[in-house]
N, C-alpha and C. Protein backbone atom coordinates (compact mmCIF):
# COMPACT_ATOMS: atom_id res chain seq x y z
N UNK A 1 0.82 -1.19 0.00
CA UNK A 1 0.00 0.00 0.00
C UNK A 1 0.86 1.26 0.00
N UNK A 2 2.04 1.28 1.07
CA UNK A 2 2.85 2.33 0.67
C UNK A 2 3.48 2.73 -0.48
N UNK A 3 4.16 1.67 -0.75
CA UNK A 3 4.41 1.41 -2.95
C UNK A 3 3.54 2.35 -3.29
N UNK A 4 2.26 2.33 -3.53
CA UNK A 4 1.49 2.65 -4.16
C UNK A 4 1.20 4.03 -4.02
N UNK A 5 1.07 4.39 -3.04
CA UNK A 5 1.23 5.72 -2.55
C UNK A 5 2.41 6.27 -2.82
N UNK A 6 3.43 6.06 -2.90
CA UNK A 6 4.48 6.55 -2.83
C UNK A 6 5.41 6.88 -4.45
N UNK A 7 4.20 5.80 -5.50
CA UNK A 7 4.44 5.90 -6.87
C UNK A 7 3.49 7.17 -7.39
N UNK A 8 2.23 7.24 -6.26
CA UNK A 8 1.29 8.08 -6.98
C UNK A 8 1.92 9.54 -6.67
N UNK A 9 2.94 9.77 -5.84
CA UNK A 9 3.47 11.45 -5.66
C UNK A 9 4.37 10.94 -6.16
N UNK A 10 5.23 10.13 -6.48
CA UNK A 10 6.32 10.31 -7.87
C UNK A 10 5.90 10.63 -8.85
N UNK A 11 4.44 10.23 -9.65
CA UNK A 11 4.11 10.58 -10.72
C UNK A 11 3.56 12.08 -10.33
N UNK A 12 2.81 12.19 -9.83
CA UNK A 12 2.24 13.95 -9.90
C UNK A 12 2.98 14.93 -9.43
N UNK A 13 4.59 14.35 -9.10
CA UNK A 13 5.92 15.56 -9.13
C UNK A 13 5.77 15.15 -10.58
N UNK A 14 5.90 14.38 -11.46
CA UNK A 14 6.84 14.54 -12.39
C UNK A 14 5.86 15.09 -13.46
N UNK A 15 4.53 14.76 -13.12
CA UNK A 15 3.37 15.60 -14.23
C UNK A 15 3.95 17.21 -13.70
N UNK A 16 3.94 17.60 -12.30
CA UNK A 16 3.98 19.16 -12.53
C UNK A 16 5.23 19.79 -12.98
N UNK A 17 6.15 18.71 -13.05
CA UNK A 17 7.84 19.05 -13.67
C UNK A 17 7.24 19.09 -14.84
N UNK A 18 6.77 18.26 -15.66
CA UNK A 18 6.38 18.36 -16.89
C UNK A 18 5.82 19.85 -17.20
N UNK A 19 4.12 20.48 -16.66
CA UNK A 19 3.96 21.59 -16.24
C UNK A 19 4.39 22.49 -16.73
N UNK A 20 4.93 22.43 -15.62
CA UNK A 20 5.91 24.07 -15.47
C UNK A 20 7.75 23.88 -16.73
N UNK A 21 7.79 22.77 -16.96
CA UNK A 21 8.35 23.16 -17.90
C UNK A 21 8.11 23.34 -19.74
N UNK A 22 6.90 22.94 -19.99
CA UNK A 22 6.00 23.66 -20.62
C UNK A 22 5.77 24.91 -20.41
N UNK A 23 5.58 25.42 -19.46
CA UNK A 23 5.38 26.67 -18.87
C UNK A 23 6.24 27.55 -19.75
N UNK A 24 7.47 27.46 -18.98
CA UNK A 24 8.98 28.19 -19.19
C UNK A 24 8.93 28.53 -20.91
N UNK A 25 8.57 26.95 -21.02
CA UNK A 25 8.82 27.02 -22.99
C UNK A 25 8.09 28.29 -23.70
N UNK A 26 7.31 28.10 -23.40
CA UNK A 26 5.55 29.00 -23.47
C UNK A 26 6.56 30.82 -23.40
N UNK A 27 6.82 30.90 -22.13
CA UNK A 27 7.52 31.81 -21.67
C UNK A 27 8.65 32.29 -22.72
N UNK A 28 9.43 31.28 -22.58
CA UNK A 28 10.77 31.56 -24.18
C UNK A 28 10.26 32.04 -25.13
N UNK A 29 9.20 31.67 -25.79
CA UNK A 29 8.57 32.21 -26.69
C UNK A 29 7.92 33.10 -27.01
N UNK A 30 7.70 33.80 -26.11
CA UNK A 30 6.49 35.42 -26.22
C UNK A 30 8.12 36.08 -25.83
N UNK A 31 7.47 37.06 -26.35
CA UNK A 31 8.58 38.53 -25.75
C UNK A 31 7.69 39.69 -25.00
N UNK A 32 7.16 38.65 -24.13
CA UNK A 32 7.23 39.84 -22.99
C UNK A 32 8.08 39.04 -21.45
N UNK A 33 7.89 40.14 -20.46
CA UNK A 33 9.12 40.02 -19.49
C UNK A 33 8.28 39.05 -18.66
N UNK A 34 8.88 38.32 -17.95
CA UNK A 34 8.47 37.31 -16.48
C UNK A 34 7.42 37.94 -16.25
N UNK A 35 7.49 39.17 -15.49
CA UNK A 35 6.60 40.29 -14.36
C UNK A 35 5.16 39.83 -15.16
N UNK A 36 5.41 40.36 -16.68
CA UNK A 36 3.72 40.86 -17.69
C UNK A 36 3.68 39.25 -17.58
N UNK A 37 4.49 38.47 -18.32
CA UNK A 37 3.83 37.19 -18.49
C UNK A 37 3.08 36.11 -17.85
N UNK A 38 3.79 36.13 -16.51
CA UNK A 38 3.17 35.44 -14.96
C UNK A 38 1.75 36.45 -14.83
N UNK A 39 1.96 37.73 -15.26
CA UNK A 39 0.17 38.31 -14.58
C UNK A 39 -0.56 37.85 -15.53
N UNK A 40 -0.29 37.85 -17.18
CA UNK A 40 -1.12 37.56 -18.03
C UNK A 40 -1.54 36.17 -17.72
N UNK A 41 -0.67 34.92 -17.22
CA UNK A 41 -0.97 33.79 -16.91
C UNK A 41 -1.32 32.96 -15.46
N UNK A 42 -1.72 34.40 -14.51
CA UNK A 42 -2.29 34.09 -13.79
C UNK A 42 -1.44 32.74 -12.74
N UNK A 43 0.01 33.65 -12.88
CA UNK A 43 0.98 33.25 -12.10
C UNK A 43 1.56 33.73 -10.83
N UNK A 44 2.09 32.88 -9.76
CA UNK A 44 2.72 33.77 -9.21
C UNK A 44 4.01 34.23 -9.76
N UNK A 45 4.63 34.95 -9.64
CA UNK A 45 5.84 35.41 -9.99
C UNK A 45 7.30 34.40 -9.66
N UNK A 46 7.18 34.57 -7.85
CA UNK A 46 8.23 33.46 -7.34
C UNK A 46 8.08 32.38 -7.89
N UNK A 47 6.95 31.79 -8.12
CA UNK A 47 6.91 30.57 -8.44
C UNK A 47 7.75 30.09 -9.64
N UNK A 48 7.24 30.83 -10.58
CA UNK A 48 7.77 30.96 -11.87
C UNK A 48 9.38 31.05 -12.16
N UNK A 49 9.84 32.25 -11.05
CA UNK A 49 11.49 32.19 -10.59
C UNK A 49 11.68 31.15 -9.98
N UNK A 50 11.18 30.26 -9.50
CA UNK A 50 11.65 28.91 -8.86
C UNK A 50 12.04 27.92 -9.95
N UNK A 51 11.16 27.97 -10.58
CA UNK A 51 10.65 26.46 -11.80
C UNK A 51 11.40 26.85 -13.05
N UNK A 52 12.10 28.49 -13.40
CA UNK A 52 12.49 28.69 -14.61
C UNK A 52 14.37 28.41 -13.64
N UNK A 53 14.64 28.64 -12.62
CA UNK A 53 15.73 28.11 -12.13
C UNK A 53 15.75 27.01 -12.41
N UNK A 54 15.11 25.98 -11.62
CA UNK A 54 15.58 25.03 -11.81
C UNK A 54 15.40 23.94 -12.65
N UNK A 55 15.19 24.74 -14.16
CA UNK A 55 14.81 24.51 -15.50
C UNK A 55 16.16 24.77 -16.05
N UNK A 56 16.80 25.82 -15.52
CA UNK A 56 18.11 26.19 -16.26
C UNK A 56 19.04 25.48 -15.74
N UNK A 57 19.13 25.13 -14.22
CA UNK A 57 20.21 24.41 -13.71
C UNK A 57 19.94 22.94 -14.16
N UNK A 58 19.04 22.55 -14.34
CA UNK A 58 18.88 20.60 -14.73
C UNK A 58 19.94 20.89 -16.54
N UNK A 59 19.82 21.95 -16.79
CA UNK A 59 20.29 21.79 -18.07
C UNK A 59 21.51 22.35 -18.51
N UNK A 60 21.96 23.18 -17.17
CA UNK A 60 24.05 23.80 -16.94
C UNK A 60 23.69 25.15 -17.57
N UNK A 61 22.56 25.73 -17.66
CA UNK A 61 22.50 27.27 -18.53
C UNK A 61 21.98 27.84 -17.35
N UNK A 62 22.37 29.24 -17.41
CA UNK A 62 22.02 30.25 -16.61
C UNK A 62 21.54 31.59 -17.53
N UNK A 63 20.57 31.93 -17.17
CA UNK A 63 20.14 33.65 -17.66
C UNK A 63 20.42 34.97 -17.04
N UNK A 64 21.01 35.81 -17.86
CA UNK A 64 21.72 36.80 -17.51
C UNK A 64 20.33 37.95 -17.14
């Protein structure tokens, strides 16, 4: 029973990794800034600075 439980929050981290890195992509692609884009999408802001970090560090790039 724990197994089971314990597979079902492995998978729904890795659906919201999925998510939010869709997200980011989404993000790369418009040219507007974090600030406009998180309000237009009904984001928080930090959040967004959390998940686009550690979007850049899984992949050795950093944004200036």
């Amino acid at each position: 029973m724990i197994a089971i439980y314990r597979r079902c929050l492995f998978l729904d981290k890795e659906k919201n990794r999925e998510m939010w890195l869709a997200k980011i992509a989404e993000f790369k692609q418009s040219t507007l800034s974090q600030r406009e884009w998180c309000r237009q999408n009904n984001l928080k802001l930090s959040t967004f600075k959390y998940w686009l970090s550690r979007s850049e560090k899984s992949r050795g790039t950093v944004s200036v």
